[in-house]
Protein backbone atom coordinates (compact mmCIF):
# COMPACT_ATOMS: atom_id res chain seq x y z
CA UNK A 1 321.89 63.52 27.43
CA UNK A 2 320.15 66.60 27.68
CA UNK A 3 321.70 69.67 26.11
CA UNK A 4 323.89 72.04 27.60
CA UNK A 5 322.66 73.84 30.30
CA UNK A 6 319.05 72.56 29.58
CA UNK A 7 316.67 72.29 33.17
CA UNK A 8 315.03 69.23 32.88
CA UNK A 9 311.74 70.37 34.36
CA UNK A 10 310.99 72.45 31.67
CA UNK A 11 312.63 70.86 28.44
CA UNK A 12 310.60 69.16 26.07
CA UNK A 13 311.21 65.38 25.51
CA UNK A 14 309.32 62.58 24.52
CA UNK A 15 308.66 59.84 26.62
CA UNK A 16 307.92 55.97 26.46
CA UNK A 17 306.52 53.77 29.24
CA UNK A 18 305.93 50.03 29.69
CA UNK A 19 302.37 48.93 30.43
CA UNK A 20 301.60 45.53 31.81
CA UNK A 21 298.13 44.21 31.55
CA UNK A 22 297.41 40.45 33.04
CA UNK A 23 295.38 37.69 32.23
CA UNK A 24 294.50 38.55 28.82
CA UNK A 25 293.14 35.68 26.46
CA UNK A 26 294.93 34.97 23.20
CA UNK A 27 293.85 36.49 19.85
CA UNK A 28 291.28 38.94 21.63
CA UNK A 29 290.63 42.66 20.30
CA UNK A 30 291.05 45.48 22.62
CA UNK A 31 291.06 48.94 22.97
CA UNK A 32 293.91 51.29 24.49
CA UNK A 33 292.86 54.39 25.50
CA UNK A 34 295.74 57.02 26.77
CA UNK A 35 294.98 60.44 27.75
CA UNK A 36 297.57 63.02 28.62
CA UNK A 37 297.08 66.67 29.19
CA UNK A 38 294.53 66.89 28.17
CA UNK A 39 294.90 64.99 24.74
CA UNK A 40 293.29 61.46 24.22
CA UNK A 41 294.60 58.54 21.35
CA UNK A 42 292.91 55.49 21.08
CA UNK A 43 294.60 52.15 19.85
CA UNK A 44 292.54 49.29 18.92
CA UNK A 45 294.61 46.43 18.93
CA UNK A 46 294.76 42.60 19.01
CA UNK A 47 296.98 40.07 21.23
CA UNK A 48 298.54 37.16 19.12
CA UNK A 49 297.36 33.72 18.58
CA UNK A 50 298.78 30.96 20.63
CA UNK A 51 299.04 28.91 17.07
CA UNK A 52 298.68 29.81 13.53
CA UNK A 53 295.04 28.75 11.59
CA UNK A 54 294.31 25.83 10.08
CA UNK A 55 291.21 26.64 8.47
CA UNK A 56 291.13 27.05 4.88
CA UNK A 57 290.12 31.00 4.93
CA UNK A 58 292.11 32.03 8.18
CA UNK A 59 295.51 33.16 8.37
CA UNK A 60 298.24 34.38 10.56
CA UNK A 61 299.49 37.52 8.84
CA UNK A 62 302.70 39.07 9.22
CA UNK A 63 303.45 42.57 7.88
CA UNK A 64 307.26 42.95 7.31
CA UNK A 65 308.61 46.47 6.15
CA UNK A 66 312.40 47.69 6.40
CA UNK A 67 314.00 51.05 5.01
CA UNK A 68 311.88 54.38 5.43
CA UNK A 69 312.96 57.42 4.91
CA UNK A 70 310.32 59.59 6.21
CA UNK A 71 311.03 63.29 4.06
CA UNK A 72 311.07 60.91 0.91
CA UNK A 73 306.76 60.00 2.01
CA UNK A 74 305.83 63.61 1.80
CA UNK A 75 302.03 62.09 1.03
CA UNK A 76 302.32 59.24 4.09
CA UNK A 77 301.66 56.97 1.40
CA UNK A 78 303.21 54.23 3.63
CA UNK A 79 300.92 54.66 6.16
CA UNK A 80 297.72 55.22 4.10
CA UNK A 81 298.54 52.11 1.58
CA UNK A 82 299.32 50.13 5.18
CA UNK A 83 295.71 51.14 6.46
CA UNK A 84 293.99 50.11 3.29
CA UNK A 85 296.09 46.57 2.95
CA UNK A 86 294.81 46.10 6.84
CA UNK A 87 291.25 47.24 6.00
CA UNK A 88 291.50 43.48 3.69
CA UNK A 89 293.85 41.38 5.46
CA UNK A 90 294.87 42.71 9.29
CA UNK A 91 298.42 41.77 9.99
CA UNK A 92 298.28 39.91 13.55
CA UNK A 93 302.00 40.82 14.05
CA UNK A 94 304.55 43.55 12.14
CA UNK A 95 308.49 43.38 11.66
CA UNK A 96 310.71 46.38 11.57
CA UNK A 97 313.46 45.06 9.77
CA UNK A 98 315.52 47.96 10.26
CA UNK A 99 316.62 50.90 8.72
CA UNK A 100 313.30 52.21 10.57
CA UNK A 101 314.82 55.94 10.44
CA UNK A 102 317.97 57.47 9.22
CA UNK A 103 319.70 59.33 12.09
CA UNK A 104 322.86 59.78 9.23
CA UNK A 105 320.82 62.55 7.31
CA UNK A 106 321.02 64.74 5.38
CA UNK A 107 323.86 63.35 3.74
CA UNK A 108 327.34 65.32 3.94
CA UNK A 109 326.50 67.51 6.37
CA UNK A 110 329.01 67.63 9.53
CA UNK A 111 327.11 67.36 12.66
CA UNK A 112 328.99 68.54 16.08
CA UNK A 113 331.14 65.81 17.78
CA UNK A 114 328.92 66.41 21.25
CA UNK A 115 326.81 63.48 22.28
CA UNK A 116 324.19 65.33 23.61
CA UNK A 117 323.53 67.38 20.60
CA UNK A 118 323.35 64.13 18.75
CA UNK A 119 320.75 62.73 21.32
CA UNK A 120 318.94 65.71 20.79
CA UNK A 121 319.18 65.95 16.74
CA UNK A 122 318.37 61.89 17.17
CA UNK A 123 314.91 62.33 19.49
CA UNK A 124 314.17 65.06 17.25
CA UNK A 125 314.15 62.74 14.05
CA UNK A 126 312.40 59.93 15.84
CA UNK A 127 309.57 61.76 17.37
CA UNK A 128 309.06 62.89 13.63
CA UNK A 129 309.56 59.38 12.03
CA UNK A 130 307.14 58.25 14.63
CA UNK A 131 304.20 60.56 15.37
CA UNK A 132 304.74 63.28 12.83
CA UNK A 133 302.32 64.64 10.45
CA UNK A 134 302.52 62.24 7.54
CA UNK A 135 304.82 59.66 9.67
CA UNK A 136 304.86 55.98 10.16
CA UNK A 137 302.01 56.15 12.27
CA UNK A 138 300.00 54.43 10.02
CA UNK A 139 302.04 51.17 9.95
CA UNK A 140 302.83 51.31 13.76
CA UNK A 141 299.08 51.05 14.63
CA UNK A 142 298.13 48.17 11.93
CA UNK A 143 299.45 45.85 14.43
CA UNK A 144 301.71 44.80 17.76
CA UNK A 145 305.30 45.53 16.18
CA UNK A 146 309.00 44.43 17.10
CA UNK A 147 311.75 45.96 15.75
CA UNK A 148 315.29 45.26 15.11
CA UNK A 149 318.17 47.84 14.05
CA UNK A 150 320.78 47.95 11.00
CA UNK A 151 323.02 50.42 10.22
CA UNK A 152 320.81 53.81 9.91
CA UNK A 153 319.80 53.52 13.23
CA UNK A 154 323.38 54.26 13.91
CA UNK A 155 325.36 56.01 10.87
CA UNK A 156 325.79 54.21 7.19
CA UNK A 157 328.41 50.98 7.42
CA UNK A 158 328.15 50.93 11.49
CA UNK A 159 330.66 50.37 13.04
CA UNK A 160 332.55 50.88 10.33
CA UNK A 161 334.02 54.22 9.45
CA UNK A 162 331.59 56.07 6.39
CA UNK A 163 333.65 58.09 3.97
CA UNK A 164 330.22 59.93 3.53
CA UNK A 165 330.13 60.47 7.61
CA UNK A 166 332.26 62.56 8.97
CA UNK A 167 331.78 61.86 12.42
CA UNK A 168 332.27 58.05 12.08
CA UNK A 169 336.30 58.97 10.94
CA UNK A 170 337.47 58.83 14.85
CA UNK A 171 337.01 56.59 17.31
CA UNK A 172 335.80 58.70 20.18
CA UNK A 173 333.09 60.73 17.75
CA UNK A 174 332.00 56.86 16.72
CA UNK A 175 331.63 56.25 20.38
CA UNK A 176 329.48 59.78 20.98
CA UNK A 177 327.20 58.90 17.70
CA UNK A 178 327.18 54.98 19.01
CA UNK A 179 325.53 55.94 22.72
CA UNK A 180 323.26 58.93 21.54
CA UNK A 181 321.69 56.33 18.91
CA UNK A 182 321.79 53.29 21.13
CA UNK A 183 319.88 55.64 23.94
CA UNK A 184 317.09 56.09 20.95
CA UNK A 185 317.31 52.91 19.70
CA UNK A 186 316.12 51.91 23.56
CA UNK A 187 313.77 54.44 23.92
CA UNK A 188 311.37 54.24 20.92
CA UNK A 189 311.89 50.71 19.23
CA UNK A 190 313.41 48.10 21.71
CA UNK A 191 310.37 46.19 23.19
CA UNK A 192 310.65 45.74 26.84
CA UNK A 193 312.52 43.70 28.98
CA UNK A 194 314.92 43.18 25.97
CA UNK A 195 318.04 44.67 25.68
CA UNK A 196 319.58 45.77 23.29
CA UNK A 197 322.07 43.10 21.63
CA UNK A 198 319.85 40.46 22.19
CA UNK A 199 317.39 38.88 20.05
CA UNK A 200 314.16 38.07 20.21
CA UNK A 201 312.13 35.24 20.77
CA UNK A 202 308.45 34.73 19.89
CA UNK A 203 306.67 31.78 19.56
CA UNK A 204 303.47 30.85 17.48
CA UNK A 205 302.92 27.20 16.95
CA UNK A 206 303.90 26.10 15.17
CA UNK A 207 306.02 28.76 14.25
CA UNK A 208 309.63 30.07 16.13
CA UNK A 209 310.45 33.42 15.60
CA UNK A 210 314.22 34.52 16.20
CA UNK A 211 314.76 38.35 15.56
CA UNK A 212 318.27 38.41 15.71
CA UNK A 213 320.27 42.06 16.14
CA UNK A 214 323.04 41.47 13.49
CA UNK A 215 323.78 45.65 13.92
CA UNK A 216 324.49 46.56 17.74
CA UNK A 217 327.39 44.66 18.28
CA UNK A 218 328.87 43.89 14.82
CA UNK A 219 332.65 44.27 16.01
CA UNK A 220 334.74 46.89 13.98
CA UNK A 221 337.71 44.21 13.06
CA UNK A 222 334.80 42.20 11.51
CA UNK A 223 335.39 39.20 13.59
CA UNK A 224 331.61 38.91 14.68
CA UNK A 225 328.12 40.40 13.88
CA UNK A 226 326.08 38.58 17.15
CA UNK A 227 327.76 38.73 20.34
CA UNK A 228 329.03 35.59 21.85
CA UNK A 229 325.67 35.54 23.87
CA UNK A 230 323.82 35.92 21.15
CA UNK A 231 325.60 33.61 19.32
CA UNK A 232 324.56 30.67 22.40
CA UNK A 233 320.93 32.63 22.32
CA UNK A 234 320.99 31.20 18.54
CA UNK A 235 322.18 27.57 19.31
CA UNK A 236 319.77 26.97 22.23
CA UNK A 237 317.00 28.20 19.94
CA UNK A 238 318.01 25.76 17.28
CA UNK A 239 317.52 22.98 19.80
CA UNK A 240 314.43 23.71 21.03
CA UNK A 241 312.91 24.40 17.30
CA UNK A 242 314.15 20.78 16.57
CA UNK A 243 312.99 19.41 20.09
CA UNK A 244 309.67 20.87 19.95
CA UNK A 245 308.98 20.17 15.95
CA UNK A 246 308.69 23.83 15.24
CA UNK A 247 309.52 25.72 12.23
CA UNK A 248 311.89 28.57 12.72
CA UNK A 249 311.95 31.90 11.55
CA UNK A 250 314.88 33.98 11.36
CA UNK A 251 314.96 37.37 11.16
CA UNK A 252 317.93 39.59 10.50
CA UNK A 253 318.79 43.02 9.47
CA UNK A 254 321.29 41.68 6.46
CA UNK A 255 320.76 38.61 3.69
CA UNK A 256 322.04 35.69 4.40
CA UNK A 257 322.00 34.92 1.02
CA UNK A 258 324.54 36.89 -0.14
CA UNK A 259 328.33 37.10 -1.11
CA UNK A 260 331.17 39.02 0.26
CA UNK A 261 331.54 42.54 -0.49
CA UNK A 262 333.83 43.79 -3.22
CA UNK A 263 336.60 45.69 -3.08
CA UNK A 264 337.33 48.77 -5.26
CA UNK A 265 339.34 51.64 -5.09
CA UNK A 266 341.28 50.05 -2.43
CA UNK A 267 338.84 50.04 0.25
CA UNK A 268 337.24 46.49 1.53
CA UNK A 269 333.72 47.61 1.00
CA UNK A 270 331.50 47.78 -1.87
CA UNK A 271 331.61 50.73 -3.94
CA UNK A 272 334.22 51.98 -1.21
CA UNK A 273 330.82 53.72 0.24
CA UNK A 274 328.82 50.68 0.57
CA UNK A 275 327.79 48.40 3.65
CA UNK A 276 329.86 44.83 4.83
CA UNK A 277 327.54 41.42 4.25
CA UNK A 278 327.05 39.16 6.44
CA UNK A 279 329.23 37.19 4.94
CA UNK A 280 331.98 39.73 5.65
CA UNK A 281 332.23 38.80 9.33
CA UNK A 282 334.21 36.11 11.14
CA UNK A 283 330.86 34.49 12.76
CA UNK A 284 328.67 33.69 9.58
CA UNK A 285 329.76 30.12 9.40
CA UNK A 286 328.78 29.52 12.60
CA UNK A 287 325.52 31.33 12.03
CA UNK A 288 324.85 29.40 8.44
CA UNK A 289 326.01 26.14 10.61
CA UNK A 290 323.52 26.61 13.26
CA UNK A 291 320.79 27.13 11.21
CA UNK A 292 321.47 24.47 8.45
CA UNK A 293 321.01 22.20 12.09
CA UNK A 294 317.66 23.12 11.69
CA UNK A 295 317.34 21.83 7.94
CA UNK A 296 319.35 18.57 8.72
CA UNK A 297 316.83 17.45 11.21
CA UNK A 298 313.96 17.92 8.68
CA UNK A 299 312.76 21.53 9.24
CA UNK A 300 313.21 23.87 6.73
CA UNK A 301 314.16 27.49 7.55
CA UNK A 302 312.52 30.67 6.38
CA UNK A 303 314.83 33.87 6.24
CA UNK A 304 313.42 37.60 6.84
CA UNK A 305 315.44 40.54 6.14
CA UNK A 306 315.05 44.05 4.55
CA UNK A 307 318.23 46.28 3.93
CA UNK A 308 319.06 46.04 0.49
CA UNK A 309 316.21 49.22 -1.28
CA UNK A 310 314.70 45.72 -3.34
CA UNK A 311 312.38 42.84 -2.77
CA UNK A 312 313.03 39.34 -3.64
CA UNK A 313 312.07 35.83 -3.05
CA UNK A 314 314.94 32.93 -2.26
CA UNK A 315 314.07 28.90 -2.20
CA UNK A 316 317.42 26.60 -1.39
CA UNK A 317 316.70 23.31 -2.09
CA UNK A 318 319.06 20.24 -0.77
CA UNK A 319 321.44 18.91 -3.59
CA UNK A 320 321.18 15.47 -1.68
CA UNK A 321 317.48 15.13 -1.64
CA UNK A 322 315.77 17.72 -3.78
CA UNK A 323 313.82 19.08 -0.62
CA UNK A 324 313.63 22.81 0.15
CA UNK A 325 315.40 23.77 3.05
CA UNK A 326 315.75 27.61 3.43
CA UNK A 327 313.79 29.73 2.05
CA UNK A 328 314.06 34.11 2.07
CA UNK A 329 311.82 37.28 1.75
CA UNK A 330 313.13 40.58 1.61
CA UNK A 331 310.78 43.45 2.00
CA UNK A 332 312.96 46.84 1.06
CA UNK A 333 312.17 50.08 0.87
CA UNK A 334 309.24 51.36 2.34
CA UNK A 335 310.61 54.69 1.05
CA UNK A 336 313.37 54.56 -0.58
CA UNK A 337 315.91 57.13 0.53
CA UNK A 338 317.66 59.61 -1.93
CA UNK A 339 321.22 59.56 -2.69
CA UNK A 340 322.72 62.71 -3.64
CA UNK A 341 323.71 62.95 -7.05
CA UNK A 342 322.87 59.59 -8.30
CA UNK A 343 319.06 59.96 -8.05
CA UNK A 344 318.89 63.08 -9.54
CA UNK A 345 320.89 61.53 -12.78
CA UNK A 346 318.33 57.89 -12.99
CA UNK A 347 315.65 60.67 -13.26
CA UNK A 348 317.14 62.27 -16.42
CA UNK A 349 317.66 59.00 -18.05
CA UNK A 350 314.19 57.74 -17.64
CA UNK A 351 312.67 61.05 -18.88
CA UNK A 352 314.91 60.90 -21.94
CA UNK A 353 313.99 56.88 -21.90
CA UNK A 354 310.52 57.74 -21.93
CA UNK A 355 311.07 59.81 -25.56
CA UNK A 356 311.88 56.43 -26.68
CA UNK A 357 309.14 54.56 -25.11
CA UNK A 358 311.25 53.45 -22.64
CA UNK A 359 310.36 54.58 -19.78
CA UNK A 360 310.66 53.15 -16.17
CA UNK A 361 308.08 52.89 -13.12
CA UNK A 362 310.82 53.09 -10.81
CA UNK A 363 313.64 55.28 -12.15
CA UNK A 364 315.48 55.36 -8.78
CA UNK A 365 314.99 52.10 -7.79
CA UNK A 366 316.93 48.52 -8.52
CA UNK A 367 315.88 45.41 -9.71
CA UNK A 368 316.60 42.48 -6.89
CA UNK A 369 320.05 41.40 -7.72
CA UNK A 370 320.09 37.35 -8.56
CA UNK A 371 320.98 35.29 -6.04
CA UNK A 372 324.30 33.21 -5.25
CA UNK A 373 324.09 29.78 -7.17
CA UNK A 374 324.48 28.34 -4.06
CA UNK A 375 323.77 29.66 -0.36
CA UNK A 376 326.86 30.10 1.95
CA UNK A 377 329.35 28.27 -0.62
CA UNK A 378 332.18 29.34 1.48
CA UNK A 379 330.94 27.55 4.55
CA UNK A 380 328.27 24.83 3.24
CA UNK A 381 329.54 24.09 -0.19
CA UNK A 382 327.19 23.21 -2.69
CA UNK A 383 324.51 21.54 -0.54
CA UNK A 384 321.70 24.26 -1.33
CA UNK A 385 321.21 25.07 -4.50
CA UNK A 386 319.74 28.63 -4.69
CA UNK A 387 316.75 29.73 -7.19
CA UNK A 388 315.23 33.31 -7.21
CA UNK A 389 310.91 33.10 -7.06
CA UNK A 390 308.54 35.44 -8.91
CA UNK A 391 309.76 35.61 -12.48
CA UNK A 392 307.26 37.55 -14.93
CA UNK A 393 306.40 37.13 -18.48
CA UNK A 394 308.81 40.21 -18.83
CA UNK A 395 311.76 39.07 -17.80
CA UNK A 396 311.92 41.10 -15.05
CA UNK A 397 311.10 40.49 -11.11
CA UNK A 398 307.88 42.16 -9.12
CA UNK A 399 309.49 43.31 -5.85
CA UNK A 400 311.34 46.42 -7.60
CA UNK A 401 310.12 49.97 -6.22
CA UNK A 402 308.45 51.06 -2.29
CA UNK A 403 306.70 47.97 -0.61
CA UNK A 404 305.78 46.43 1.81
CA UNK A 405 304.84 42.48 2.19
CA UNK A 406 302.29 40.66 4.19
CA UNK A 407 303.57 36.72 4.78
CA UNK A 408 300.03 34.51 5.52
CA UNK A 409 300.95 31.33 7.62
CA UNK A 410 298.50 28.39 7.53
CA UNK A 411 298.90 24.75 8.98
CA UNK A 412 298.43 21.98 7.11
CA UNK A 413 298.81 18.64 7.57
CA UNK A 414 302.46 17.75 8.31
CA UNK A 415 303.48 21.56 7.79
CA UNK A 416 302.61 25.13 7.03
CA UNK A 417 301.59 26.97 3.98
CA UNK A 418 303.08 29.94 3.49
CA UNK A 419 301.67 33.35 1.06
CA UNK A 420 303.53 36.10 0.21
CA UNK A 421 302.23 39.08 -0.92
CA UNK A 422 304.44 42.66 -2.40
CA UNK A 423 302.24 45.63 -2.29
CA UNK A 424 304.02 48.11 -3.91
CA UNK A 425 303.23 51.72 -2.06
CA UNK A 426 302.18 54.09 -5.22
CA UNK A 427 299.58 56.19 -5.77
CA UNK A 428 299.45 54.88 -9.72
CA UNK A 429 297.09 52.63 -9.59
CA UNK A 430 298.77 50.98 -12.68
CA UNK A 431 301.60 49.96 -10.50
CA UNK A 432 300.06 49.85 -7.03
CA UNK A 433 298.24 46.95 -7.50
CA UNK A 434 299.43 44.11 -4.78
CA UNK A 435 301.76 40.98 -6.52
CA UNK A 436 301.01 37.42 -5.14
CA UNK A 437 303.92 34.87 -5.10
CA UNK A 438 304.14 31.53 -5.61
CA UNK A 439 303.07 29.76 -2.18
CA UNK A 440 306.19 28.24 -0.33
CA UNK A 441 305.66 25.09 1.15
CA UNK A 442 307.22 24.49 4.90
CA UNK A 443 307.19 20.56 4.86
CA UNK A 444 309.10 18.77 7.87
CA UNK A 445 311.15 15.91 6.22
C-alpha cells in the first residue's frame, strides 16, 4: 500500500512489532525500555492479576474510554486528566471502545478513490492520534490496552453507504476505504495473534471478558453484525462463563440497550445521516439470547460500550424474580468530535442562554438519552425491566460532556462489587471534578 512510485527503502512509515517475554509472574511492575536510532522511550508497566482483590482497599481497575477526536484535544487534556486519575487509582487494564480515531475527517471533503493514498492519509492520522504532540499517548501508557473498532475506524455508518462520505457511495471505493483501514486497524490497535473479526477473550477470576468486534464484519444487507464464527466464539464463551461460575463481561462497540433506528426522510437510518443499532441487524436476537443464557443460570451480565458522544448507567432487573441481571456502562466521548454546522449553532444558543442565566457546561454535548423500558423487547419481551442509574438532585444525569470512566472490581463473598467512576476531562475545575455511581452489585443467583 505504499504510494505510487514510492521505494520502500527510503519512505517513511511507522512500524509495530510483537514482543514476547516468558515466565513473567502475575501482577508484577516492569520496565520496557526501547531504543531506536538513536532515540530511547521507557514504559513502566504492569502484567494483570490472575484474580480480582478481595481486600477491602484493593481493586482491579479498568479504564474504559471510546470516541476521540484528536484536533478537538488541542491541550491533550485526555491524556493529562488520564495521568492524574492514574497518579490516584492505576487502571490494571484499559478498553478502547472504539471510535479510537476518525479516518472519515474532515467532514465533506472528497478524498481520491486510490487505496494507497487512503493507506497513506490513514497511517498519517494514526501515527498522529497515537504518538503526536498532544496525542493519546497519555492514556495508551496508563495501562496494557485492547482495543476494538466501530465505525470511524472505517468511514461513518460502515458498511453502510454515508450521505456525508463520498467515497462510501460505490461499492468498489467502499472496498478501497474498507482494506486501507482494515490494514491500520491491524497495524496499530489489533493485539497480536488476533485477527481481526474476532473477539477477544481475557480472563480475570472471577471475571470473563468478551471484546466482541460488532464493526468489521457487520454485513451491508444488515443480516449480521458478528460473523458466524464469532457468533459460535460467543456461545462457547457463554458455556464456559456458566461452567466455570464466572461473571462475564461483554464488550461491544454499539448498546445493546437500545431500539431500532428511525427512519426519516425516506432513508432507514436515523436522521438519514446517522449510524444502524444493534438492534438493526438480523443477528441481535441471537446475541441478546446467548447472553440472557448467562442470566438464566444465575450470573448476571455487565455490558461495556462507548459510541453514542454520552455516558450512562443501565441496571435490568428480572420481572420474574426482582434480581438484576444485566447491567451497562457507556463511557463516550473522550473528545467529542465537531459536526459541521450544528456545533457552531449549540454555541450561539448557550451564549445567548447564558444572558438569561442559562447557561450550559456542555453546549455541544447531549444528555444520555433514557433507556428502553425494557431491554431487547423485540426478542426477550418484558423479562428485564430497564432503569437508568445516577440521577441528581437536578434532574439531570452526570455522564454528559468528555470522560472517561474507571470500573473498580472487588470480590466478595458470593460475588463481585463493582464502582464506577465518570471523570469528566475539563480544565474547569467546577466541572472536572470525578462523579461516583451507585455501586452495582454482581450477585450469582
Amino acid at each position: 500500500m505504499l504510494p505510487a512510485g514510492a521505494n520502500p527503502a527510503t519512505t517513511r512509515r511507522a512500524f509495530t512489532g510483537v514482543y514476547e517475554f516468558d515466565d513473567l509472574q502475575p501482577d508484577t511492575p516492569h520496565e520496557i525500555t526501547v531504543t531506536a536510532n538513536g532515540e530511547t522511550q521507557k514504559l513502566e508497566t504492569r502484567t494483570l492479576p490472575d484474580a480480582i482483590p478481595d481486600d477491602l482497599d484493593r481493586w482491579f481497575n479498568v479504564l474504559l474510554v471510546s470516541c476521540f477526536h484528536q484536533a478537538e484535544d488541542r491541550g491533550g487534556l485526555a491524556s493529562t486528566i488520564v495521568s492524574q486519575m492514574s497518579a490516584m487509582t492505576k487502571p490494571h487494564l484499559t478498553f478502547l471502545a472504539g471510535d479510537q480515531v476518525y479516518l472519515d475527517l474532515p467532514t465533506l471533503q472528497n478524498f481520491p478513490d486510490d487505496m494507497r493514498w487512503l493507506a497513506d492519509k490513514f497511517e498519517r492520522d494514526y501515527v498522529l492520534n497515537w504518538a503526536g504532540p498532544l496525542a493519546y499517548t497519555g492514556v495508551l501508557k496508563a495501562a496494557p490496552s485492547v482495543s476494538v473498532p466501530d465505525d470511524h475506524e472505517y468511514w461513518n455508518n460502515f458498511p453502510h453507504a454515508s450521505t456525508i462520505v463520498q467515497n462510501s457511495w460505490s461499492e468498489g471505493s467502499r472496498e478501497h476505504w474498507r482494506l486501507a483501514a482494515a490494514a491500520m486497524f491491524e497495524g496499530f490497535q489489533l493485539p497480536y495473534p488476533a485477527k481481526v473479526g474476532e473477539a477477544i477473550e481475557i480472563d480475570v477470576k472471577p471475571l470473563a471478558f468478551f471484546l466482541a468486534d460488532t464493526r468489521t464484519d457487520k454485513d451491508p444487507d444488515r443480516k449480521f453484525t458478528m460473523s458466524l464464527a464469532e457468533r459460535q466464539q460467543l456461545d462457547r464463551w457463554v458455556t464456559r462463563v456458566i461452567d466455570e461460575k464466572k461473571f462475564g463481561v461483554f464488550l461491544s462497540g454499539q448498546s445493546l440497550f437500545r431500539t431500532p433506528a428511525r427512519p426519516l426522510a425516506g432513508v432507514e437510518s436515523d436522521y438519514a445521516v446517522g449510524d444502524y443499532e444493534l438492534p438493526d441487524y438480523g443477528d441481535f436476537p441471537e446475541i441478546v439470547t446467548s447472553l440472557r443464557r448467562l442470566a438464566d443460570a444465575g450470573r448476571p451480565v455487565l455490558c461495556l460500550t462507548g459510541d453514542v458522544h454520552w455516558g450512562r448507567v443501565v441496571t435490568a432487573q428480572n420481572v420474574a424474580t426482582s434480581r438484576m441481571s444485566f447491567a451497562e456502562v457507556i463511557s463516550s466521548p473522550a473528545s467529542l468530535v465537531s459536526t459541521v454546522g450544528v456545533d457552531q449553532a449549540k454555541k450561539i444558543i448557550n451564549v445567548i442562554g447564558g444572558l438569561f442565566g442559562k447557561k450550559n457546561d456542555w453546549p455541544r454535548h447531549s444528555s444520555p438519552e433514557k433507556p428502553p423500558d425494557f431491554l431487547a423487547s423485540n426478542v426477550l419481551g418484558k423479562a428485564f425491566h430497564c432503569e437508568q442509574v445516577g440521577k441528581l438532585p437536578s434532574g439531570d444525569y452526570p455522564q454528559r460532556g468528555n470522560h472517561v470512566a474507571m470500573l473498580s472490581f472487588r470480590q466478595h463473598a458470593g460475588g463481585v462489587e463493582l464502582l464506577i467512576k465518570y471523570w469528566p476531562i475539563s480544565p474547569d475545575a467546577r466541572i472536572g471534578r470525578p462523579v461516583e455511581m451507585k455501586a452495582i452489585d454482581l450477585t450469582n443467583a
